[in-house]
Protein backbone atom coordinates (compact mmCIF):
# COMPACT_ATOMS: atom_id res chain seq x y z
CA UNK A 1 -19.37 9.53 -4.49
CA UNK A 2 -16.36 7.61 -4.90
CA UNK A 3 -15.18 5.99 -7.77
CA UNK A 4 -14.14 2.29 -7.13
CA UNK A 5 -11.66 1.59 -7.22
CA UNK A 6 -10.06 5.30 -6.88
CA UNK A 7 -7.07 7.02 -7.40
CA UNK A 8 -6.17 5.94 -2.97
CA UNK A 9 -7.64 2.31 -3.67
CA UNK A 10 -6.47 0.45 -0.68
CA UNK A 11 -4.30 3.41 0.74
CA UNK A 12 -5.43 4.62 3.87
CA UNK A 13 -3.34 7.78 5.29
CA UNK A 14 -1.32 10.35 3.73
CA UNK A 15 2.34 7.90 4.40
CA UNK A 16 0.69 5.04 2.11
CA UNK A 17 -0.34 7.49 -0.65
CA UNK A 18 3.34 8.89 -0.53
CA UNK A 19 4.97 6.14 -0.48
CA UNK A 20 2.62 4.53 -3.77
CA UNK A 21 2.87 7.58 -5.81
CA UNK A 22 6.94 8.66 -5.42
CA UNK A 23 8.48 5.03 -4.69
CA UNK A 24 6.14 2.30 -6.02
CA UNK A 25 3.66 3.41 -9.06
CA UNK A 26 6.16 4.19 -11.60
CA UNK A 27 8.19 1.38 -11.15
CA UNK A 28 9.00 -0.86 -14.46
CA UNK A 29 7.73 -4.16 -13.74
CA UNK A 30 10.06 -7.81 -14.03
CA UNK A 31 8.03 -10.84 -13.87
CA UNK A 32 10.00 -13.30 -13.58
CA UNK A 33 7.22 -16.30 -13.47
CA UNK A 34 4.55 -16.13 -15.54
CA UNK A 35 2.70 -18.19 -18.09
CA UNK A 36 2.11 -16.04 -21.64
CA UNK A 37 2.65 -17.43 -24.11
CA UNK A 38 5.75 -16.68 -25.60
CA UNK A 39 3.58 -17.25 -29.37
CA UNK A 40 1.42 -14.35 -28.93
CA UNK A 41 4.17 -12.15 -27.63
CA UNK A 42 6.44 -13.08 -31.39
CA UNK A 43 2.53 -12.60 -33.08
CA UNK A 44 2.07 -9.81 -30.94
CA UNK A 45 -1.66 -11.38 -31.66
CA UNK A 46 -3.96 -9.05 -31.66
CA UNK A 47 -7.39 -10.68 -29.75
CA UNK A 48 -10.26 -10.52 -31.49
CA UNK A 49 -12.44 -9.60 -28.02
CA UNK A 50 -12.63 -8.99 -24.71
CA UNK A 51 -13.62 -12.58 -23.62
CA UNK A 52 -10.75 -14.20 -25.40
CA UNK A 53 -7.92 -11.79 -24.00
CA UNK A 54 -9.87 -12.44 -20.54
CA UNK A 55 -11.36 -15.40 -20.04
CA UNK A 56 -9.71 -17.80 -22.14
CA UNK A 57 -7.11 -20.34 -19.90
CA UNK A 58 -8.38 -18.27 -16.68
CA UNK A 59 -9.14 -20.99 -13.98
CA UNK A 60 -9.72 -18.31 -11.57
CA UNK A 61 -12.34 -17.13 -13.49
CA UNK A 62 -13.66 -20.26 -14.21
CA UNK A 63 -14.18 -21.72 -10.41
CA UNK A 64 -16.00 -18.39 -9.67
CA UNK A 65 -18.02 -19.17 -12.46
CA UNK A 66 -19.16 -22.98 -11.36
CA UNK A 67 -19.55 -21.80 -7.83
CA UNK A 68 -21.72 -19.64 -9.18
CA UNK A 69 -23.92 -21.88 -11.20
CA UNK A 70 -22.69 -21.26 -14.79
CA UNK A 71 -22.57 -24.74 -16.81
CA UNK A 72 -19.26 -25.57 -18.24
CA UNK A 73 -19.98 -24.87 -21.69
CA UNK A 74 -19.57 -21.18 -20.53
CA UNK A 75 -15.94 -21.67 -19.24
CA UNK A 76 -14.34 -23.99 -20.99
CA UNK A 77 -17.03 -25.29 -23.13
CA UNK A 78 -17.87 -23.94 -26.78
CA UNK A 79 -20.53 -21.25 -25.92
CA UNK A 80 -19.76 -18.02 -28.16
CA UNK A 81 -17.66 -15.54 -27.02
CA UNK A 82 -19.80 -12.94 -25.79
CA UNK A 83 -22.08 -15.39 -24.15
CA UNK A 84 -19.10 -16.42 -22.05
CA UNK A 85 -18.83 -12.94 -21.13
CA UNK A 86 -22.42 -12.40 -20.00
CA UNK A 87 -21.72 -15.47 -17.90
CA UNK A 88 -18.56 -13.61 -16.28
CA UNK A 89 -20.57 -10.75 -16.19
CA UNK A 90 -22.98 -12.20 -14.31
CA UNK A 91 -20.98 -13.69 -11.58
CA UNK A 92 -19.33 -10.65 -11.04
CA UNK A 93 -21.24 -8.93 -8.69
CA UNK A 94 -21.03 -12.81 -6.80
CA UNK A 95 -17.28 -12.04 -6.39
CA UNK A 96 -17.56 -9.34 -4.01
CA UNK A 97 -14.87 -9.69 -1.18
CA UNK A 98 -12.76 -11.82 -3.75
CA UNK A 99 -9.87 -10.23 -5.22
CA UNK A 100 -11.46 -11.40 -8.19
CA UNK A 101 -13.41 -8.59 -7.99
CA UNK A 102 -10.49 -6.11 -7.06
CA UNK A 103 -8.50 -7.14 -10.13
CA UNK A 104 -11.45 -7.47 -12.59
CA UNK A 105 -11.67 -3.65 -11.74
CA UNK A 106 -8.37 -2.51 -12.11
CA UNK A 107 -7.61 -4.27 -15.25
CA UNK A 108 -10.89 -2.45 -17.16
CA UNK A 109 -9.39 1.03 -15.40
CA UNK A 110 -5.80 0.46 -16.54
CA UNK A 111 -6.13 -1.15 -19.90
CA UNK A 112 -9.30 0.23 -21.24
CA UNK A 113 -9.95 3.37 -19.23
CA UNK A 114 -13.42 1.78 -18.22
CA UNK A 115 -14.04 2.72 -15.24
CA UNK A 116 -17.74 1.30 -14.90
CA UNK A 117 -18.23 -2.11 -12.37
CA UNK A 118 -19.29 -4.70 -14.32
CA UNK A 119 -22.69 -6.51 -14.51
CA UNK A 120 -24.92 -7.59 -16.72
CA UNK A 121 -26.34 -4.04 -17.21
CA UNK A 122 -23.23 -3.09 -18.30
CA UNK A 123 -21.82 -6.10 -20.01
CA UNK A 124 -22.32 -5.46 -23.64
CA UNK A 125 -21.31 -1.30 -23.76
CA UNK A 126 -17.81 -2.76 -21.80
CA UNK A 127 -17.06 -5.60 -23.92
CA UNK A 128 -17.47 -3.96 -27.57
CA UNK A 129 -15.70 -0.72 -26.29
CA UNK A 130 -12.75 -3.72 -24.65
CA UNK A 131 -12.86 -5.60 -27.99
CA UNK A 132 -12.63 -2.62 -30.10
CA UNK A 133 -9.18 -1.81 -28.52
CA UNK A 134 -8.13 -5.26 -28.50
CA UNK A 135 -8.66 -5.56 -31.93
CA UNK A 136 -7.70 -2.49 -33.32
CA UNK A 137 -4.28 -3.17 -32.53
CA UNK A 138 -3.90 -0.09 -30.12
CA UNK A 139 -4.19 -2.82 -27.25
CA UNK A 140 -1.99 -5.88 -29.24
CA UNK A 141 -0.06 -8.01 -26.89
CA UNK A 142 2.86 -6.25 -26.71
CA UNK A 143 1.10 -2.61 -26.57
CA UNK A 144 -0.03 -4.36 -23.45
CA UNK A 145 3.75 -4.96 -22.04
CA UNK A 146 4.11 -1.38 -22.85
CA UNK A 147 0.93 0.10 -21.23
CA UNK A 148 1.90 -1.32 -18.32
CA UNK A 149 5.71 -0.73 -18.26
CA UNK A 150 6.85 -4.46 -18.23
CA UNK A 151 10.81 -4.33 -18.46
CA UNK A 152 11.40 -8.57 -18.58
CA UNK A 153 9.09 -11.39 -19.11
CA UNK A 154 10.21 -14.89 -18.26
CA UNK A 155 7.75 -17.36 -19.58
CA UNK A 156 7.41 -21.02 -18.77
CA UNK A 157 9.18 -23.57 -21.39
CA UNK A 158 9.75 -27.35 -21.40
CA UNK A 159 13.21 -28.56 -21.87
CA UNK A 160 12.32 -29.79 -24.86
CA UNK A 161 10.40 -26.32 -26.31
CA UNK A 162 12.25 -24.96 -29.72
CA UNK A 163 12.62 -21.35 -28.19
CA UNK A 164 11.35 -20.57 -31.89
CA UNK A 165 9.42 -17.84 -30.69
CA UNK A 166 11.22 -16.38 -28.19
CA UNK A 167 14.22 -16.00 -31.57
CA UNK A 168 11.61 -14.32 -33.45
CA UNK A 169 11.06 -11.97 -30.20
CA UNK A 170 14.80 -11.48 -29.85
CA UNK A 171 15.17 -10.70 -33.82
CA UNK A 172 12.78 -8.48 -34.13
CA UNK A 173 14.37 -6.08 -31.46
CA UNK A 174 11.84 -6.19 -29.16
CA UNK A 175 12.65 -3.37 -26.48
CA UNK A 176 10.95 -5.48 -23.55
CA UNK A 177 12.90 -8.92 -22.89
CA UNK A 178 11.33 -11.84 -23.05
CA UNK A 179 13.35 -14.86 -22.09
CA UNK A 180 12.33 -18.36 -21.28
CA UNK A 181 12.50 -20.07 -17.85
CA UNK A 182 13.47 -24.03 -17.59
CA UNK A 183 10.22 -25.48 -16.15
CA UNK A 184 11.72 -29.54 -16.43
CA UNK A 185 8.65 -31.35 -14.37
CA UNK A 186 8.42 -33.94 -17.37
CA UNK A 187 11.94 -34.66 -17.26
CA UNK A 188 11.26 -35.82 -13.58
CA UNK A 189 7.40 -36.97 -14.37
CA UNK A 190 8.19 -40.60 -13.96
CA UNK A 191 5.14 -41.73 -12.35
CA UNK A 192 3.62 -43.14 -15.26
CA UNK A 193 5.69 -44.93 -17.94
CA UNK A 194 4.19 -44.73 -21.28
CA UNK A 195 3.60 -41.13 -20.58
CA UNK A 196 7.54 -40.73 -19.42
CA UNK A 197 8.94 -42.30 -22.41
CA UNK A 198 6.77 -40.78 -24.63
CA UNK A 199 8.27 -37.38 -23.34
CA UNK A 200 12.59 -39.15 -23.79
CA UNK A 201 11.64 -39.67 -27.33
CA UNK A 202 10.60 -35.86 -27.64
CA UNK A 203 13.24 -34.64 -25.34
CA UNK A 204 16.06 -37.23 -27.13
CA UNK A 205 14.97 -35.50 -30.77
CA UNK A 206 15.32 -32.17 -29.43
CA UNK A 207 19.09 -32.79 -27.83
CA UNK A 208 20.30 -34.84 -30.65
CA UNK A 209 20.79 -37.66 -29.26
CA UNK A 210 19.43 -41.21 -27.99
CA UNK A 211 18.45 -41.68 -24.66
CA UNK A 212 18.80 -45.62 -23.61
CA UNK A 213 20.36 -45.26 -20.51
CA UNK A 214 20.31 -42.26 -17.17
CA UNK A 215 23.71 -40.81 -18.37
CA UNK A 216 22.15 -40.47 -21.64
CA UNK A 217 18.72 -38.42 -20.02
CA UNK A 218 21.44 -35.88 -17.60
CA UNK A 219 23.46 -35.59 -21.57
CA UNK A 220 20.30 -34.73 -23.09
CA UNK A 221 19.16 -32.44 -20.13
CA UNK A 222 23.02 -30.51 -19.98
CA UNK A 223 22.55 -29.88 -23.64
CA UNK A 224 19.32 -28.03 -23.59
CA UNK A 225 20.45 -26.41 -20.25
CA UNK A 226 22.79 -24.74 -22.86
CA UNK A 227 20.71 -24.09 -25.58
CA UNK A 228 18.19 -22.05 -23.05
CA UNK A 229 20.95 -20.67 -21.70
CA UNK A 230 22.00 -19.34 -24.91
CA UNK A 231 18.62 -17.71 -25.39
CA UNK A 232 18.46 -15.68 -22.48
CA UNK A 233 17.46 -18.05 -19.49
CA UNK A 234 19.14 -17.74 -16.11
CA UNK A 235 16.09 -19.11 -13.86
CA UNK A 236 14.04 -22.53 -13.95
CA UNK A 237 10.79 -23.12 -11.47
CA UNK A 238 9.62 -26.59 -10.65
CA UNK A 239 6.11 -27.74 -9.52
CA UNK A 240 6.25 -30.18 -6.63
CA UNK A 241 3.90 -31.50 -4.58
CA UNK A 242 7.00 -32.02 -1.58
CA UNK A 243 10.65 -32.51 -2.08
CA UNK A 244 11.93 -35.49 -2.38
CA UNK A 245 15.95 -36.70 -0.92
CA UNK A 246 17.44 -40.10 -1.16
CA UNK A 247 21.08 -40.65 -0.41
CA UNK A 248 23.57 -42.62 -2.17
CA UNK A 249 21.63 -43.79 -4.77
CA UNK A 250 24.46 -43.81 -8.30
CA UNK A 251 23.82 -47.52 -9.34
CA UNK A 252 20.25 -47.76 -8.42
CA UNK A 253 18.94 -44.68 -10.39
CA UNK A 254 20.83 -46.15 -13.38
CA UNK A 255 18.82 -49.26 -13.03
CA UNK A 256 15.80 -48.12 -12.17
CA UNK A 257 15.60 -45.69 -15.32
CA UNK A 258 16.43 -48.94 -16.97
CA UNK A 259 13.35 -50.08 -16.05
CA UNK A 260 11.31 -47.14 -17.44
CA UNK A 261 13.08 -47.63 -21.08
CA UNK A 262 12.22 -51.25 -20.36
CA UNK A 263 8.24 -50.44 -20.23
CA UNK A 264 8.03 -51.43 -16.83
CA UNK A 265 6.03 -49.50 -13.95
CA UNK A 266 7.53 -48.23 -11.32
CA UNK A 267 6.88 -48.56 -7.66
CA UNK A 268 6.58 -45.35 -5.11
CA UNK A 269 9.57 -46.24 -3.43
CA UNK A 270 11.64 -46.77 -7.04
CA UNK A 271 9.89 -43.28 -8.07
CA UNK A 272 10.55 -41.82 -5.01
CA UNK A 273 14.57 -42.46 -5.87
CA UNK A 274 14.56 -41.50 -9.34
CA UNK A 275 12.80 -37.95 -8.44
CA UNK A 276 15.60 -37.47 -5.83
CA UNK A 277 18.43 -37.77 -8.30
CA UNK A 278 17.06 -35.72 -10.97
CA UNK A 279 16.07 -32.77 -8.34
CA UNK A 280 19.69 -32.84 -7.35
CA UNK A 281 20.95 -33.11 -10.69
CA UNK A 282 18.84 -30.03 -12.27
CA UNK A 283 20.04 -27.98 -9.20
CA UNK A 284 23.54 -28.66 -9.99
CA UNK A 285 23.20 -27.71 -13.68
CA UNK A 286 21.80 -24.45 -12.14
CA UNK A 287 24.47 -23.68 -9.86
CA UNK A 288 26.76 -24.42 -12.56
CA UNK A 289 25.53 -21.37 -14.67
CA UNK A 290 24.95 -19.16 -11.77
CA UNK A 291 21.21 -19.18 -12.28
CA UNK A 292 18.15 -18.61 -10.18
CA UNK A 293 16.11 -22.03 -8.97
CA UNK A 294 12.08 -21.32 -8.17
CA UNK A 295 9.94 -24.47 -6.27
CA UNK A 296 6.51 -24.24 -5.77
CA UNK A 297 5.31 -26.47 -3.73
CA UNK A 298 1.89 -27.89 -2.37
CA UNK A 299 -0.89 -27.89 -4.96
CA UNK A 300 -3.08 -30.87 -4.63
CA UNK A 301 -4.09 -31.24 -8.45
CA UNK A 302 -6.47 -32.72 -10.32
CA UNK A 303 -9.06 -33.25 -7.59
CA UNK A 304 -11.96 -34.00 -10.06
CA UNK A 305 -11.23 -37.08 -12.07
CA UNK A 306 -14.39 -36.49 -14.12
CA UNK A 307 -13.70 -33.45 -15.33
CA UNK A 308 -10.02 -33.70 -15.56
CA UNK A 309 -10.94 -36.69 -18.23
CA UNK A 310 -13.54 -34.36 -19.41
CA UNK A 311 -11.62 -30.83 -19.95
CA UNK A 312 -7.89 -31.94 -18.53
CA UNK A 313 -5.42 -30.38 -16.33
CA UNK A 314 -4.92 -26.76 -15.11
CA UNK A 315 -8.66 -25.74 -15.22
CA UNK A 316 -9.50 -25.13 -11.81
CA UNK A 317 -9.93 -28.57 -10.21
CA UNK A 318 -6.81 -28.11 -8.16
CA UNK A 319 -6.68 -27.54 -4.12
CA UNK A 320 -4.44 -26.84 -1.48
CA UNK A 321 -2.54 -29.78 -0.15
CA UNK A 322 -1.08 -31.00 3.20
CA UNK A 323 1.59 -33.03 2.76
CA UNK A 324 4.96 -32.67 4.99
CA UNK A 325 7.60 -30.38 3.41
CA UNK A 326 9.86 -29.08 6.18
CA UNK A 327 12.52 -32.07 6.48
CA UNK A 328 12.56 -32.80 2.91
CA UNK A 329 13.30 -29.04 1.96
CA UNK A 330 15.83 -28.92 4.45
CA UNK A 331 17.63 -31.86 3.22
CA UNK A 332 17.34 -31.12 -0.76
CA UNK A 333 19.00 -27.59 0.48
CA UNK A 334 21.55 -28.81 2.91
CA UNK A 335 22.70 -31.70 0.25
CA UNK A 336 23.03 -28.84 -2.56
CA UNK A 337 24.74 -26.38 -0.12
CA UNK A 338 27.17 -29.39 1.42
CA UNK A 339 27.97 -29.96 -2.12
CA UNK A 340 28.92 -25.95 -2.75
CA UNK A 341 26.24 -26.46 -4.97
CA UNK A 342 23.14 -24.28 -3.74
CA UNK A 343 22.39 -21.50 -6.36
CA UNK A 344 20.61 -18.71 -5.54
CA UNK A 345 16.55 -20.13 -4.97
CA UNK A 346 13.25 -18.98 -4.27
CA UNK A 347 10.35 -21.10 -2.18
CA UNK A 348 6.97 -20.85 -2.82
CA UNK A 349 4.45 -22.10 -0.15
CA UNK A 350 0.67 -22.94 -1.28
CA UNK A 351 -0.59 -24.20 2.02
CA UNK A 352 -0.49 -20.68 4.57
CA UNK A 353 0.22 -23.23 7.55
CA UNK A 354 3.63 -23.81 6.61
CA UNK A 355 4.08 -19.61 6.17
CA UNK A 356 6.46 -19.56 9.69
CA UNK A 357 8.29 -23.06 8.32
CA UNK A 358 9.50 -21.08 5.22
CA UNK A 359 10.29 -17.89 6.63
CA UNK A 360 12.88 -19.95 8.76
CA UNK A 361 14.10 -21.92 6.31
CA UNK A 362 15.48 -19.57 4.30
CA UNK A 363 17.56 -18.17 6.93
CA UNK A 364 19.55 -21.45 7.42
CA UNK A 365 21.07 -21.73 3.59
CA UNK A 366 22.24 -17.63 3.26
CA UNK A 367 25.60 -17.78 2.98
CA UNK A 368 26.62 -14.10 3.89
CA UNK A 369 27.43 -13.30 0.42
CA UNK A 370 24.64 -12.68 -1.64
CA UNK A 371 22.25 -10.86 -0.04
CA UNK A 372 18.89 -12.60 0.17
CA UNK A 373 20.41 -15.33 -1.68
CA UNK A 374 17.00 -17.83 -0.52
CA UNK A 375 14.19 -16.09 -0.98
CA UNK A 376 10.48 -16.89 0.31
CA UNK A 377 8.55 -15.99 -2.61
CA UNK A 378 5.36 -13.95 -3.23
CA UNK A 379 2.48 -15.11 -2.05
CA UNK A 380 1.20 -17.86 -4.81
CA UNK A 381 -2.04 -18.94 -6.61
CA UNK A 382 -4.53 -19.09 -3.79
CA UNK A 383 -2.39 -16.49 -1.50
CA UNK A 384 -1.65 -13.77 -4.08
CA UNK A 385 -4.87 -12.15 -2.62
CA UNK A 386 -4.62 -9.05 0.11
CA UNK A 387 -4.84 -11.19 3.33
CA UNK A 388 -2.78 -13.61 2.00
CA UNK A 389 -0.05 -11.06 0.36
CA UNK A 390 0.03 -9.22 4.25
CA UNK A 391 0.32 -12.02 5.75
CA UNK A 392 3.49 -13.23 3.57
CA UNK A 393 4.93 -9.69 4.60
CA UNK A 394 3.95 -9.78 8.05
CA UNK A 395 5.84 -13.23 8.54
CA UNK A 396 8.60 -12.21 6.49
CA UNK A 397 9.04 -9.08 8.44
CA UNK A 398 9.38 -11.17 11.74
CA UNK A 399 11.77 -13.69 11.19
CA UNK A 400 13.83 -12.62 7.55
CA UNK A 401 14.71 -9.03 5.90
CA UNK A 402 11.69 -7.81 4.28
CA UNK A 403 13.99 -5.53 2.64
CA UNK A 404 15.66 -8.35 0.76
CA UNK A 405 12.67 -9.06 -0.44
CA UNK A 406 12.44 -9.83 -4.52
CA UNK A 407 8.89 -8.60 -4.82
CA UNK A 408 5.97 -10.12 -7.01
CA UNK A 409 5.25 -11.92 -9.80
CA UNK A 410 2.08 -12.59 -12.08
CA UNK A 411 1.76 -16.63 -12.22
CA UNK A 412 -0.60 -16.12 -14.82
CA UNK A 413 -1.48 -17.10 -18.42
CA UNK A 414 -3.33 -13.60 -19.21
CA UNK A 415 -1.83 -10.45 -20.39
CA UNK A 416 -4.06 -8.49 -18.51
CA UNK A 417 -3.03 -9.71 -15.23
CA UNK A 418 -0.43 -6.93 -14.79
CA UNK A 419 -2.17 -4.74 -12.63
CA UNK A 420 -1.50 -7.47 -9.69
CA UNK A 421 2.18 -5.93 -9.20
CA UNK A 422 0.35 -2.33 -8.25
CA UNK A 423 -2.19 -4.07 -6.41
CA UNK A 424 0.86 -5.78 -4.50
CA UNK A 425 2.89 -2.72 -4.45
CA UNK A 426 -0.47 -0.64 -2.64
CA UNK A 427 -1.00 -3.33 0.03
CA UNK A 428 2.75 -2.98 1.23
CA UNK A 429 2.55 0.80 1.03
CA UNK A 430 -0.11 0.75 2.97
CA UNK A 431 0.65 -1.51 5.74
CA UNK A 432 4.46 0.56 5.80
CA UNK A 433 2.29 3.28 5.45
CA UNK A 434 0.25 3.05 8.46
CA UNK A 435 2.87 1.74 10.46
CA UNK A 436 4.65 5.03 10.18
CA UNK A 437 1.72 7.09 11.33
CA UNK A 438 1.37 4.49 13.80
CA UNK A 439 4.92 5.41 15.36
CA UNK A 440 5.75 1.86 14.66
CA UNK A 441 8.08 2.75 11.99
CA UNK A 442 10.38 6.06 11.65
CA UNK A 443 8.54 9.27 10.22
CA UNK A 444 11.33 8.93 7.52
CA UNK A 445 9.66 8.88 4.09
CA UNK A 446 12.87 8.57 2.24
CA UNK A 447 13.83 5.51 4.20
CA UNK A 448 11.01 3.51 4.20
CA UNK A 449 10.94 4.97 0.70
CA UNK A 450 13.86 3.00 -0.49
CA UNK A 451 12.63 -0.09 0.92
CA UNK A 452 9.24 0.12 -0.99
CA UNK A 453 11.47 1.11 -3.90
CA UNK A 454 13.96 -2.05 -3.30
CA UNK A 455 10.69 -4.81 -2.80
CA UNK A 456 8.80 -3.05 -6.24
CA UNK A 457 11.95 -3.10 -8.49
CA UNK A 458 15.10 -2.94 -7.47
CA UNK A 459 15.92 -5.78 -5.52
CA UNK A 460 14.79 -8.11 -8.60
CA UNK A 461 16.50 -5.84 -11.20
CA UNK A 462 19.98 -7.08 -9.03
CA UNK A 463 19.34 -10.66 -7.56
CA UNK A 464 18.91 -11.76 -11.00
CA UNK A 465 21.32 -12.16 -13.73
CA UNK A 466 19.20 -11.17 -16.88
């Protein structure tokens, strides 16, 4: 009887298995967008259990949980550790067919050698021999980045963030990098106005100086450009729900931001405007330092108003959303690139219907330099599951250069969440895999080799400038 998941988990034929073990298993991992926190990494905290390394900040985890019945005070609520567990424990078994149950697997296998499914039978023996290692320190957070042969973190860091931790990181000689990533969404967050100015005043103390009018807010943004730029970053990521492109719109930002300082509210067409310039303006600062731009783009959040007032933002309340994206994209990339100003970017894609739109976009702004200078990234949040994942390399296959492809990337606030780069690196060896004892692709293990090699590692390790 098999062991799942086994040693050929998800490779099927003799070319997948090759290709995994010589070109993909051993390779160091960069993860370039993630959420850890940089804290824990300059702590390297050592968690007191299972369920707080695991569940805690796991929205996935958490929506499998309600769907399956278990009141809130088990996911986000303040139930005991271990009874949260049971709770997990107990759905479980429920998650069968979700990759929920895939990676619940191969994180007990590869951090804990546990190779036991869990279920409530099992629940208690697997979380005290978890939290024993967790604990102990033989599992500490950055033991973790070493288990699993993590070469460069990039975490996720306001504009206004110290970088105090990511210093301590830095000082202490830390062989893995860890470096920050410009995430400025507040900066362009004005949609409500208390809220926005709230966030100057922050951002004004951290760049030194007072922001009264727009030239003031692009000073304050240049400056901490710099200062992360000093400490390591060369990529930023922005969360959008669609891009937004005005024209011509110098004197009107300047009073419309006016406005905001003023206390007054903004109307969508005035917010519309002021989103426009800032987009522009951040991707200028990043073409300016030769530095990699991420969007992701789609997420309809905050669906439940109840429980967003009850337990806030970013615990599993958010969807899928539909709104147009193709002729804004093109026009935020076409402004940048008329302007010599498009730095190397990758697109991320929430909504699978507009998987074909992407794939072609990206092939209008390469510039026959840089190879795969726009990317389509990784399949993200509710796509970074199998069908989803082959279906992002299907599409890219047909109509870009798979080979140019920058790989994968965790997304996620856990440590544990590593093993998604070899469960990302076995579906693509398997579907080459196949296709080569399928005659579809060349019997050539060394060439498809390098390609699996390229998409795993390499092609990260040179499109960015860490």
């Amino acid at each position: 009887m098999k062991t799942f998941p086994d040693e050929n988990f998800l490779l099927h034929g003799k070319h997948a298995v090759e290709l995994f073990e010589r070109f993909a298993q051993d390779q160091p991992i960069i993860d370039y967008h993630c959420h850890l926190s940089p804290k824990d990494i300059a702590e390297d905290r050592r968690f007191d259990n299972l369920s707080q390394a695991w569940l805690a900040g796991d929205h996935y985890k958490w929506r499998a949980m309600r769907t399956n019945g278990i009141d809130e005070r088990f996911c986000t609520g303040d139930a005991e550790d271990y009874e949260k567990f049971e709770k997990w424990a107990q759905t479980v078994p429920f998650t069968l067919r979700n990759p929920l149950y895939h990676w619940t697997h191969l994180e007990l296998q590869r951090y804990f050698g546990i190779r036991k499914l869990l279920h409530p039978g099992t629940a208690r023996d697997i979380y005290d021999e978890a939290s024993s290692m967790l604990n102990s320190g033989e599992l500490s957070v950055r033991n973790m980045l070493r288990k699993m042969k993590v070469e460069l973190v990039c975490t996720t860091d306001d504009p206004a963030d110290t970088l105090e931790h990511h210093q301590k990181i830095a000082a202490d000689g830390f062989e893995i990098k860890v470096v920050p990533a410009w995430r400025p969404d507040k900066a362009i967050a004005v949609d409500h106005t208390t809220d926005y100015n709230h966030y100057l005043d922050k951002l004004s103390q951290a760049a030194g100086i007072e922001i009264s009018r727009f030239e003031d807010l692009l000073e304050a943004l240049h400056i901490r450009h710099d200062y992360f730029h000093q400490h390591g970053c060369r990529i930023s990521d922005h969360g959008l729900d669609k891009f937004y492109v005005k024209e011509n719109l110098k004197g009107e930002v300047s009073s419309i931001f006016n406005k905001v300082r003023r206390g007054l509210d903004l109307d969508q067409h005035d917010v519309k405007k002021f989103k426009s310039a800032m987009l522009y303006h951040l991707g200028v600062m990043d073409h300016e330092k030769n530095w990699v731009q991420q969007f992701h783009v789609g997420a309809m959040r905050n669906n439940n108003h109840a429980m967003f007032q009850r337990v806030g933002p970013d615990t599993g309340f958010d969807s899928i959303g539909d709104l147009p994206v193709a002729e804004g994209m093109s026009r935020f990339l076409d402004k940048l690139n008329r302007d010599g100003k498009l730095t190397k970017t990758i697109l991320y894609n929430l909504n699978p219907a507009d998987n074909e739109l992407y794939a072609t976009m990206i092939g209008n702004f390469q510039d026959g330099i840089i190879p795969g200078k726009i990317q389509w990234g990784a399949g993200w949040w509710f796509l970074d599951q199998k069908e989803g994942i082959e279906r992002h390399l299907n599409t890219l296959s047909s109509l870009g250069l798979l080979s140019r492809f920058v790989g994968m990337l965790t997304d996620s606030r856990s440590f544990l969440s590593f093993p998604r780069h070899e469960y990302f690196r076995r579906i693509l060896c398997n579907m080459l895999g196949n296709e080569m004892e399928r005659g579809e692709l060349p019997d050539d293990i060394e060439l498809v080799g390098g390609m699996v090699a390229g998409i795993s590692y390499h092609n990260a390790a040179s499109y960015f400038s860490f």
